[in-house]
Protein backbone atom coordinates (compact mmCIF):
# COMPACT_ATOMS: atom_id res chain seq x y z
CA UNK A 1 154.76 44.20 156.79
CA UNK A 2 155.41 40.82 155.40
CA UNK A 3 158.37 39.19 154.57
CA UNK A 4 159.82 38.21 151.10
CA UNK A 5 158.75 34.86 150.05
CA UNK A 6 160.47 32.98 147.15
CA UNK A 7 157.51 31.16 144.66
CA UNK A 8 158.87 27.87 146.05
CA UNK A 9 157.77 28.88 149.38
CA UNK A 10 154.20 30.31 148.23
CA UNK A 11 153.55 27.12 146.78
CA UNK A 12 154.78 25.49 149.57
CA UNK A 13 152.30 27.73 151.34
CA UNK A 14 149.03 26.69 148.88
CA UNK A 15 150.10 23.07 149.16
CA UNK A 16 150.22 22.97 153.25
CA UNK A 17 146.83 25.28 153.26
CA UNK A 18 144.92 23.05 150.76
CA UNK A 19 146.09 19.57 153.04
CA UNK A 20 145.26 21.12 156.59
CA UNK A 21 142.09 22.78 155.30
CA UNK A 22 138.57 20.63 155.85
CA UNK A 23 137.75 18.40 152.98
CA UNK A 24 134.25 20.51 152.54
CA UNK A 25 136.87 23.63 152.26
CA UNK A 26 138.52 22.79 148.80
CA UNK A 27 136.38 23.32 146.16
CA UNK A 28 135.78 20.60 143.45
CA UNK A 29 137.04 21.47 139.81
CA UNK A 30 134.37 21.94 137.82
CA UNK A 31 134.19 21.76 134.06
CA UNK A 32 133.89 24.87 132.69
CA UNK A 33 132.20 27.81 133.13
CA UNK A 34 129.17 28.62 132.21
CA UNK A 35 128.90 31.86 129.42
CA UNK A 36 126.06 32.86 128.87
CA UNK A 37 124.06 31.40 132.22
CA UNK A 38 126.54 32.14 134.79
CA UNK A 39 127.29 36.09 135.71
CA UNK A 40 131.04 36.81 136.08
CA UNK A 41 131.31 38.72 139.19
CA UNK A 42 135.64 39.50 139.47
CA UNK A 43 137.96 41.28 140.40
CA UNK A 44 141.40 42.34 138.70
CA UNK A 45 144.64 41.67 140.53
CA UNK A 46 146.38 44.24 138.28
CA UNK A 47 149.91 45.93 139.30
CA UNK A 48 150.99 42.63 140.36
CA UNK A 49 153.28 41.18 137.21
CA UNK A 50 152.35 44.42 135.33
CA UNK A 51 153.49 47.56 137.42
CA UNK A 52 151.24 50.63 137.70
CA UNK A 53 152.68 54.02 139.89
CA UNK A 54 148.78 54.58 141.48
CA UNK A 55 148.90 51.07 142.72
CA UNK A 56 152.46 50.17 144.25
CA UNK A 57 153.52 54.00 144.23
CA UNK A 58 156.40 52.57 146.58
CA UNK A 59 158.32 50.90 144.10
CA UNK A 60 158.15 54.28 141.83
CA UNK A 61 159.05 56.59 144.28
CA UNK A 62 161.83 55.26 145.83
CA UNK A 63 163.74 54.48 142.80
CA UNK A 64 162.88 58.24 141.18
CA UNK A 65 165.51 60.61 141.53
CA UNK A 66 165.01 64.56 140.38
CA UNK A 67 164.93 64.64 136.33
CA UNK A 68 164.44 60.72 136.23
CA UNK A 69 161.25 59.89 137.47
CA UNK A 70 160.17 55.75 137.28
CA UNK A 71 156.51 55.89 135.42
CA UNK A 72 156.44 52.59 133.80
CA UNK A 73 158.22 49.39 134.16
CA UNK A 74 160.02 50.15 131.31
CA UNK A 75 161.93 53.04 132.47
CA UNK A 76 162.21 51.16 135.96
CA UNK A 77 164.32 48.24 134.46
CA UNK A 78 166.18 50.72 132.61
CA UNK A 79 167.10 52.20 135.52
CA UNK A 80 168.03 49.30 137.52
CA UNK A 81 169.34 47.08 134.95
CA UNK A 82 167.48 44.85 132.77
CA UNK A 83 170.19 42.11 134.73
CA UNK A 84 169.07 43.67 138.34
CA UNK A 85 165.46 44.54 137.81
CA UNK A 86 163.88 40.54 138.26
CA UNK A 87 166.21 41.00 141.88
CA UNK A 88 164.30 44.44 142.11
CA UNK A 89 160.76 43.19 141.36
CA UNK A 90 161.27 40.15 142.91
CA UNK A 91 160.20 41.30 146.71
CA UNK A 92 157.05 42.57 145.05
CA UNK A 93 156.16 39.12 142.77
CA UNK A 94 156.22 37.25 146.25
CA UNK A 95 153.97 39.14 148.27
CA UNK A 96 152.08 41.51 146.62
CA UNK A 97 149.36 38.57 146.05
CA UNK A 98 148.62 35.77 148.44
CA UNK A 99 146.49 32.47 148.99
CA UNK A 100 144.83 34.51 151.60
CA UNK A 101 144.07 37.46 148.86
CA UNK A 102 142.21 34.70 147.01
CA UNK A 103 140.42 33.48 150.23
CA UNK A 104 139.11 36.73 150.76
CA UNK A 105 137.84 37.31 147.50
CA UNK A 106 136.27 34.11 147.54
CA UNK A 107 134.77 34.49 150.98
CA UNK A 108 133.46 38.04 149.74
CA UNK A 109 130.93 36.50 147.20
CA UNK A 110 133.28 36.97 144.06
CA UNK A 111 133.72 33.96 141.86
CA UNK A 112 136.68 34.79 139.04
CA UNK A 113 140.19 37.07 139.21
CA UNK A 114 141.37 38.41 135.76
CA UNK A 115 145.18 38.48 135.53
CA UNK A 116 147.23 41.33 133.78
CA UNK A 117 150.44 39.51 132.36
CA UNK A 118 152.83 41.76 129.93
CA UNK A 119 154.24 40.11 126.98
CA UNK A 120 157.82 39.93 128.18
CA UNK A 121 157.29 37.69 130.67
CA UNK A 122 156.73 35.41 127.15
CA UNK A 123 159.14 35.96 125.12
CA UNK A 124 162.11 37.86 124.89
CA UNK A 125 161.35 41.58 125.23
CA UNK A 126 162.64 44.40 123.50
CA UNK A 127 164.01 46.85 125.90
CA UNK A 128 165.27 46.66 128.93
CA UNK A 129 162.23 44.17 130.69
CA UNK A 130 162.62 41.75 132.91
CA UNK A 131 161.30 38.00 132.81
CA UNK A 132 160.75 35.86 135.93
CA UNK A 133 156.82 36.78 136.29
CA UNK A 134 155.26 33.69 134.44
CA UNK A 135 156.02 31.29 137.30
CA UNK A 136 153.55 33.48 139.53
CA UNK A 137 150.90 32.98 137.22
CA UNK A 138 151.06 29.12 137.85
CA UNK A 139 150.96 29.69 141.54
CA UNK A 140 147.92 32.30 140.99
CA UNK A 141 145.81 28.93 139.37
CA UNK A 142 146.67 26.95 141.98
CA UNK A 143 145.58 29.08 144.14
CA UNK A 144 142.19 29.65 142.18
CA UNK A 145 142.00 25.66 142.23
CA UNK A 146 142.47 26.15 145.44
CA UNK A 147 139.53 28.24 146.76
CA UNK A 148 137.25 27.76 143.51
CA UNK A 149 137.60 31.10 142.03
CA UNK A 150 137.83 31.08 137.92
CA UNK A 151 140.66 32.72 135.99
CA UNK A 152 141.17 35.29 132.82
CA UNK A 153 144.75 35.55 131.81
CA UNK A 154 145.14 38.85 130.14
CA UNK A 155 147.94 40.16 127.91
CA UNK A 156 147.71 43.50 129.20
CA UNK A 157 151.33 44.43 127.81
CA UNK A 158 151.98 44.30 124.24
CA UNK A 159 155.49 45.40 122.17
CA UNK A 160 155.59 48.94 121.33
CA UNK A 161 152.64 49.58 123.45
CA UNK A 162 148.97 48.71 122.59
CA UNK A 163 147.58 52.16 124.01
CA UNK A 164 150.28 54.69 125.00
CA UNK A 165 149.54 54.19 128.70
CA UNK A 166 152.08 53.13 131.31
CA UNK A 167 149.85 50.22 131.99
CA UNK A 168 150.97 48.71 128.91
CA UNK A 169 154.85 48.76 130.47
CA UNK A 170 156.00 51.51 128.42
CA UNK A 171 154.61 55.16 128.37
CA UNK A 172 154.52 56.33 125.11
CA UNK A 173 152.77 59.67 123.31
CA UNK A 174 151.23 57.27 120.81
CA UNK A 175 150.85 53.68 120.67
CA UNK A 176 153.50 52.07 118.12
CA UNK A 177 151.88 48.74 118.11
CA UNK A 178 150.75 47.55 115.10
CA UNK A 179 153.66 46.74 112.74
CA UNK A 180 154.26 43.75 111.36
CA UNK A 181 157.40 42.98 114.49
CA UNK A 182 155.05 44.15 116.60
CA UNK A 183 152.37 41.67 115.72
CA UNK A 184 154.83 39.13 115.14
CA UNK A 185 155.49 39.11 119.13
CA UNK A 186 152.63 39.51 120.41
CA UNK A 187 151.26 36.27 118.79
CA UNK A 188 154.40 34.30 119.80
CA UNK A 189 153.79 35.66 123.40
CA UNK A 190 150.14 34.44 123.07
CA UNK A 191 151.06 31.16 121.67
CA UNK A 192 153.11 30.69 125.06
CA UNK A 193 150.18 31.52 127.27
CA UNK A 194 147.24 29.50 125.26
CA UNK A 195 149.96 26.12 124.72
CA UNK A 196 150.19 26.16 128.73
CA UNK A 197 146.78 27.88 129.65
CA UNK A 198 144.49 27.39 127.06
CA UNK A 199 144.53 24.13 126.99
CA UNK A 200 141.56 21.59 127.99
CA UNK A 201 143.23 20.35 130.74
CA UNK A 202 142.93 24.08 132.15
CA UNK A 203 139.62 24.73 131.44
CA UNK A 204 138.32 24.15 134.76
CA UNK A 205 139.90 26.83 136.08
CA UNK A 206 141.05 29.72 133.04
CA UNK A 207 137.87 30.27 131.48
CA UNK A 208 139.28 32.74 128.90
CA UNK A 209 142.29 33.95 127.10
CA UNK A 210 141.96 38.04 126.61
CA UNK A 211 144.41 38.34 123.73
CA UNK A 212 144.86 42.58 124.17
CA UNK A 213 143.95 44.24 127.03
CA UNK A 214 143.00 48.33 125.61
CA UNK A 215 143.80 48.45 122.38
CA UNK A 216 143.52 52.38 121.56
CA UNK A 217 141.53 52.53 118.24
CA UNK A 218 141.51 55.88 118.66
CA UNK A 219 144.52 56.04 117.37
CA UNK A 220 145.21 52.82 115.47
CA UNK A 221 143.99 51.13 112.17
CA UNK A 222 140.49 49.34 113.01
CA UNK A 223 140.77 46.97 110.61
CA UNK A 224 144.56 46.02 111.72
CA UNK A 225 143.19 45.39 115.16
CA UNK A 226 140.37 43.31 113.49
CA UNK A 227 142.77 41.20 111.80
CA UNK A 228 145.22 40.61 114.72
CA UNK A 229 142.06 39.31 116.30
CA UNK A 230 140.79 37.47 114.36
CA UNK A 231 144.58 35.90 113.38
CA UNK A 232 144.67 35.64 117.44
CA UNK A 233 141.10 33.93 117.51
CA UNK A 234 142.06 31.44 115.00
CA UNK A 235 145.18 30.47 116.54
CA UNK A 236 143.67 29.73 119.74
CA UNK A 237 141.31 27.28 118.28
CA UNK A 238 143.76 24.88 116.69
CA UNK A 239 144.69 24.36 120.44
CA UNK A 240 141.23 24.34 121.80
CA UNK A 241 137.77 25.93 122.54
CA UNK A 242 138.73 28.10 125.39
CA UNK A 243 136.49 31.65 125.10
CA UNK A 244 138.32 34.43 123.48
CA UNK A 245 138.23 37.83 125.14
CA UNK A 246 138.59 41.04 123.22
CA UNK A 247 138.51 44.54 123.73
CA UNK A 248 135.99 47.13 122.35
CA UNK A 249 139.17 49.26 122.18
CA UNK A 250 136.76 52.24 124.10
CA UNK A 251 133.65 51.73 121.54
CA UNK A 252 130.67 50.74 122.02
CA UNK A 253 130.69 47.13 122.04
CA UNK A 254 128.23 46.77 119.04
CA UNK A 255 130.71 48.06 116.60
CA UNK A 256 132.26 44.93 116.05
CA UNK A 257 128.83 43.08 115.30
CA UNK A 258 128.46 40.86 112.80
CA UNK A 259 132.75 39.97 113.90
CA UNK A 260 133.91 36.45 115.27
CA UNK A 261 130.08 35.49 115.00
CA UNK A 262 128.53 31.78 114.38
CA UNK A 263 127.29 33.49 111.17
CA UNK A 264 131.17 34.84 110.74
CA UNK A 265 132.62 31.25 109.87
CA UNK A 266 131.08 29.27 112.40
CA UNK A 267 133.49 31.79 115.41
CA UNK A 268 132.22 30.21 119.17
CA UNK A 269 132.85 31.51 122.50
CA UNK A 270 133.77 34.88 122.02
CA UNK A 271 133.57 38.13 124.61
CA UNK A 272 133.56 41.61 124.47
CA UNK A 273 135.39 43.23 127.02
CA UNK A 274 134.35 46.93 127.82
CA UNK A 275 135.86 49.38 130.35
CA UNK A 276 133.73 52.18 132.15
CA UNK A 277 135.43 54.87 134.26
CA UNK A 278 133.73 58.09 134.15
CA UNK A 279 136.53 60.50 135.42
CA UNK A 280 139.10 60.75 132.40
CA UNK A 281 138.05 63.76 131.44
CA UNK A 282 137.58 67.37 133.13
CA UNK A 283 133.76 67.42 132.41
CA UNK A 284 133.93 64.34 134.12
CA UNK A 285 135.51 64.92 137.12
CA UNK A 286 133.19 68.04 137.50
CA UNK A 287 130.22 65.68 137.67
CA UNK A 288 128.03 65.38 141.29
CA UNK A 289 127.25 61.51 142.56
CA UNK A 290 123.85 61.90 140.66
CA UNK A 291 125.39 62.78 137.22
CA UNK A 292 127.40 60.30 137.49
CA UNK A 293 124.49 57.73 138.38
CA UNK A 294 122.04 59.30 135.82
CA UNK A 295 125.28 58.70 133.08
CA UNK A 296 124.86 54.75 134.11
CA UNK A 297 121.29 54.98 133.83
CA UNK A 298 121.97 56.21 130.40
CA UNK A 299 124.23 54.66 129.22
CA UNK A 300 123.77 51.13 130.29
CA UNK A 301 121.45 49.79 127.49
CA UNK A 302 124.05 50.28 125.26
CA UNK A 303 126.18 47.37 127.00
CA UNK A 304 123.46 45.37 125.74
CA UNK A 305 124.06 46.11 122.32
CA UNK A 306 126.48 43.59 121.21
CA UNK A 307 126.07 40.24 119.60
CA UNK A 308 128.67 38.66 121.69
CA UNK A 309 128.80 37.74 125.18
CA UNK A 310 129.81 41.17 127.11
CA UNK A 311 131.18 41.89 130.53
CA UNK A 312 132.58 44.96 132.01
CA UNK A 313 136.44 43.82 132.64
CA UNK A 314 137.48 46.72 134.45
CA UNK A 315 135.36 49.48 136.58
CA UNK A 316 135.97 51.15 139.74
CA UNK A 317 133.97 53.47 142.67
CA UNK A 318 136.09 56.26 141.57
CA UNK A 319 134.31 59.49 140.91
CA UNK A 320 137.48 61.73 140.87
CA UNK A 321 140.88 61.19 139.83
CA UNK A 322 142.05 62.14 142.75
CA UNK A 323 144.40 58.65 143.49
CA UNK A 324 147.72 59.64 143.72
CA UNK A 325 149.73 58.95 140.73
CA UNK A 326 146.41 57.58 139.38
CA UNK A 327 147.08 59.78 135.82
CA UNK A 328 150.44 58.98 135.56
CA UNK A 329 153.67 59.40 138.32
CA UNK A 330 153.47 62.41 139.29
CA UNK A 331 151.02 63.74 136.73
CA UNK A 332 148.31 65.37 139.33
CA UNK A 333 144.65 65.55 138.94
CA UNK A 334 142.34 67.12 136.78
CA UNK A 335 139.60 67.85 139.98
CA UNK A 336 142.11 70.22 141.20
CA UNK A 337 143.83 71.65 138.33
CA UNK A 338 147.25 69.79 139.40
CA UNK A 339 147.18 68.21 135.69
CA UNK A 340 148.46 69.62 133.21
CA UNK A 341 146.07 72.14 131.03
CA UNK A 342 143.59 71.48 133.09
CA UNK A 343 141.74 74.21 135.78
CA UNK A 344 140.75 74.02 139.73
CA UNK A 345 137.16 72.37 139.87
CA UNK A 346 137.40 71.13 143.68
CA UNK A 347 139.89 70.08 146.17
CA UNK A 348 140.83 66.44 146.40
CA UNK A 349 141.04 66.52 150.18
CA UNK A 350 138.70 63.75 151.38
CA UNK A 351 138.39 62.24 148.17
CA UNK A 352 140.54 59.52 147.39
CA UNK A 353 143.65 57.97 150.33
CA UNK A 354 142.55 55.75 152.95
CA UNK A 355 138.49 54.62 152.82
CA UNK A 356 139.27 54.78 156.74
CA UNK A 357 139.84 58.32 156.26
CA UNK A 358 136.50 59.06 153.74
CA UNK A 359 133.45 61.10 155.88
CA UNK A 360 130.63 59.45 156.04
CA UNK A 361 129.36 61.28 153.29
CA UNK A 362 131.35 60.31 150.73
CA UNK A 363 131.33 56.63 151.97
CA UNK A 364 127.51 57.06 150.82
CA UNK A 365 128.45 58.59 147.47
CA UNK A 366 131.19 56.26 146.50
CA UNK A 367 128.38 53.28 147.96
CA UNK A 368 125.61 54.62 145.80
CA UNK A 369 128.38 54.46 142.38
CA UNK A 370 129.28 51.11 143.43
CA UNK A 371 125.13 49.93 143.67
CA UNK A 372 124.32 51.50 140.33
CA UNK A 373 127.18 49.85 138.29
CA UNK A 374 126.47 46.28 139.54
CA UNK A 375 122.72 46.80 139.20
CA UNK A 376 123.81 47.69 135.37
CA UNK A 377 126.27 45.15 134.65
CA UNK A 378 124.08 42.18 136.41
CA UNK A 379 121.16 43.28 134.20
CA UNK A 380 123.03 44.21 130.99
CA UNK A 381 125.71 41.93 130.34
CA UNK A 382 127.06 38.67 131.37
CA UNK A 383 129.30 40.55 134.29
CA UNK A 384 131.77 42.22 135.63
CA UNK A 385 135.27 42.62 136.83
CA UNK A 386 136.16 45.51 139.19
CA UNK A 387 139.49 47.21 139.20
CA UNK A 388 141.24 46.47 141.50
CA UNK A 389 142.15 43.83 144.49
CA UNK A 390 143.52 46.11 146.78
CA UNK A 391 146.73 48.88 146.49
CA UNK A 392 149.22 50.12 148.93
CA UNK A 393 146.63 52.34 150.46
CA UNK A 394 146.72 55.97 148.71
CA UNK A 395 143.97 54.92 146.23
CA UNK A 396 140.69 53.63 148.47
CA UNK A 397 138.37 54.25 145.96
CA UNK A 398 140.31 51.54 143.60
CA UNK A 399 141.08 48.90 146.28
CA UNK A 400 138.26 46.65 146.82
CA UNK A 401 139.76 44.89 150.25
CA UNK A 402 139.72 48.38 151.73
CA UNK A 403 136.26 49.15 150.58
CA UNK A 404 135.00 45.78 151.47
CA UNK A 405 136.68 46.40 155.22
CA UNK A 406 134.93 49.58 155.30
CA UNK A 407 131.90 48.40 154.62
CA UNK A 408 131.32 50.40 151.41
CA UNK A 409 131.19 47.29 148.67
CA UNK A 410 128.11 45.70 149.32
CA UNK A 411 128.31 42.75 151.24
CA UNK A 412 126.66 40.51 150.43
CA UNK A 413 126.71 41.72 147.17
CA UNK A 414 123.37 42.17 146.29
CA UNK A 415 122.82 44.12 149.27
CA UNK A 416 121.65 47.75 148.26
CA UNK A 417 121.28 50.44 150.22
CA UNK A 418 119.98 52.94 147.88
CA UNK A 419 117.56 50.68 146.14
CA UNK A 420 116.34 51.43 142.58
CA UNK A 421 117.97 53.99 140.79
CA UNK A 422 117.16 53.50 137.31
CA UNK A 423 114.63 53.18 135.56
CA UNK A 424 115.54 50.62 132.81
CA UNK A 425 116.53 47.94 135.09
């Protein structure tokens, strides 16, 4: 297990690694990246400065009691104390994510890490949030500088909740982003980031801002969402020309076309960020390994439908959603009927935990999902980002140092075992 660190100490740490480590060892800066030319190939290191229950399920669980269950980091700090819940988090912040981490990822062929930050870290929260994350983002670029991996920073918290999803810090049944004190924060929180970040004397390393991670447009105003980026957009570029990442909010990415264009006042360096898991849903989960490859078959041209630069920020090998606490703390599964108003389609034994654990079998079926979305992502966008760095160890099939050590993520990563399986690319 390793010890609690303070961020003085981590840096420490990157400062003695980068002077004892061979010249030919630290990577050069370069100047930007290159959209466009140069395929993102990432990985997320979410549940660090954003909790999520699937991911650290230790933190949850041992501060749930019967009738108050932790399922967000709201409802953690409420418990604690908003005055006791940076002391709380703190053990967490300091070793959750290392300078090895980053070697590793680096050494594994990937060349970016996207960075879930929630507004409150920014500014001064409603609720009972803690701040004392935003130093740990500094250390995380120093790191990248470090080993010559690139950097998104994305806001994947935002007041009232973008989405409704724990993810966003506070579980909600709706989303109540949107009004105008909503808004209000969230650009003074992204003002913070892009006056530090998104400035030119970060570009060699952050390579874009994502200004909302999962907006729901489901069940928000499209055209509100449209504004706020393009208010977002424009406030970015009186500080600079760093690329601006946004959502498809679960569309298709071709429905905003014709948005944040050249032709739509002269807008540069703008991405679409879309989000493919196929196991939300109970038809979904009832899928076999070749449904779920035919689906990417199928549905991969339509990646290649936007006008923008588009990469796939978040995907996983999951074909169940069988991760413990993956739905929610203590929400169950759909596969087995454990979530609510859903039925028994098959056990979850075998399918999800420790990849250690996986049979052979389903090391092949989780390997042949894995080959089929980077086949479609390489050919049909400008990348991808997969979700996530690693976990505490219940969820294998979303915890790419396990899968890597198991020899399930390709290595290198064009390596394919199952060859060709579409037609279309």
């Amino acid at each position: 297990m390793r010890s609690s660190l303070s961020l003085l100490a981590i840096l420490a740490n990157a400062a003695f690694r980068a002077d004892a480590a061979p010249a030919n060892d630290i990577h050069s800066r370069g100047v930007s990246f290159n959209w466009g030319s140069e395929k993102v190939r990432g990985v997320n290191l979410g549940g660090w400065l954003v909790l999520e229950s699937f991911i650290t399920p230790s933190i949850f669980e041992s501060h749930s009691e019967p009738g108050y269950p932790i399922i967000d980091e709201w409802t953690l700090c409420e418990k604690v104390g908003q005055s006791k819940c940076a002391e709380v988090l703190k053990p967490h912040w300091d070793t959750f994510v290392t300078l090895d981490d980053f070697w590793k990822i680096k050494n594994a062929g990937f060349n970016l890490v996207r960075i879930p930050v929630g507004y409150w870290s920014y500014v001064d929260p409603w609720g009972p949030y803690a701040q004392g994350a935003a130093p740990y983002v500094d250390a995380a670029i120093d790191w990248a500088r470090i080993t010559g991996l690139k950097v998104v920073i994305d806001l994947h918290g935002a007041p009232k909740s973008q989405n409704g999803f724990d993810h966003s810090g506070h579980r909600a049944p709706t989303p109540g982003w949107g009004d105008a004190d909503s808004l209000g924060y969230t650009h003074a929180a992204l003002r913070k980031i892009e006056e530090k970040y998104a400035v030119p004397s970060m570009q060699d390393v952050v390579v874009a801002i994502q200004i909302l991670n999962e907006p729901y447009m489901i069940k928000l105003d499209k055209d509100m969402v449209k504004s706020f980026y393009r208010d977002a957009y424009e406030n970015l570029r009186r500080i600079s020309d760093t690329p601006v990442m946004l959502h498809d909010g679960f569309f298709q990415p071709s429905w905003m076309n014709g948005f944040l264009t050249p032709q739509d006042n002269n807008a540069q360096n703008v991405i679409v960020d879309h989000h493919e898991y196929q196991i939300f849903d109970k038809d979904l989960v009832a899928m076999s390994v070749d449904q779920h490859v035919n689906m990417m078959c199928n549905s991969a041209d339509n990646l290649a439908s936007s006008d923008k630069w588009t990469i796939v920020g978040e995907w996983s090998s999951a074909l169940t959603d069988c991760a413990k606490h993956l739905n929610g703390f203590a929400s169950g599964s759909r596969l087995d009927g454990s979530y609510p108003s859903t039925s028994y389609v098959a056990s979850c034994t075998g399918k999800s935990g420790r990849v250690s654990d996986w049979s052979n079998e389903w090391k092949d079926s989780i390997r042949r999902y894995i080959e089929v979305q980077l086949d479609a992502y390489e050919a049909k966008t400008q990348g991808w980002i997969f979700w996530n760095f690693k976990t505490e160890g219940s969820a294998g099939d979303w915890d790419l140092f396990q899968l890597l050590d198991g020899g399930v993520f390709p290595q290198p990563l064009s390596e394919r075992r199952f060859g060709k399986q579409c037609a279309n690319f």
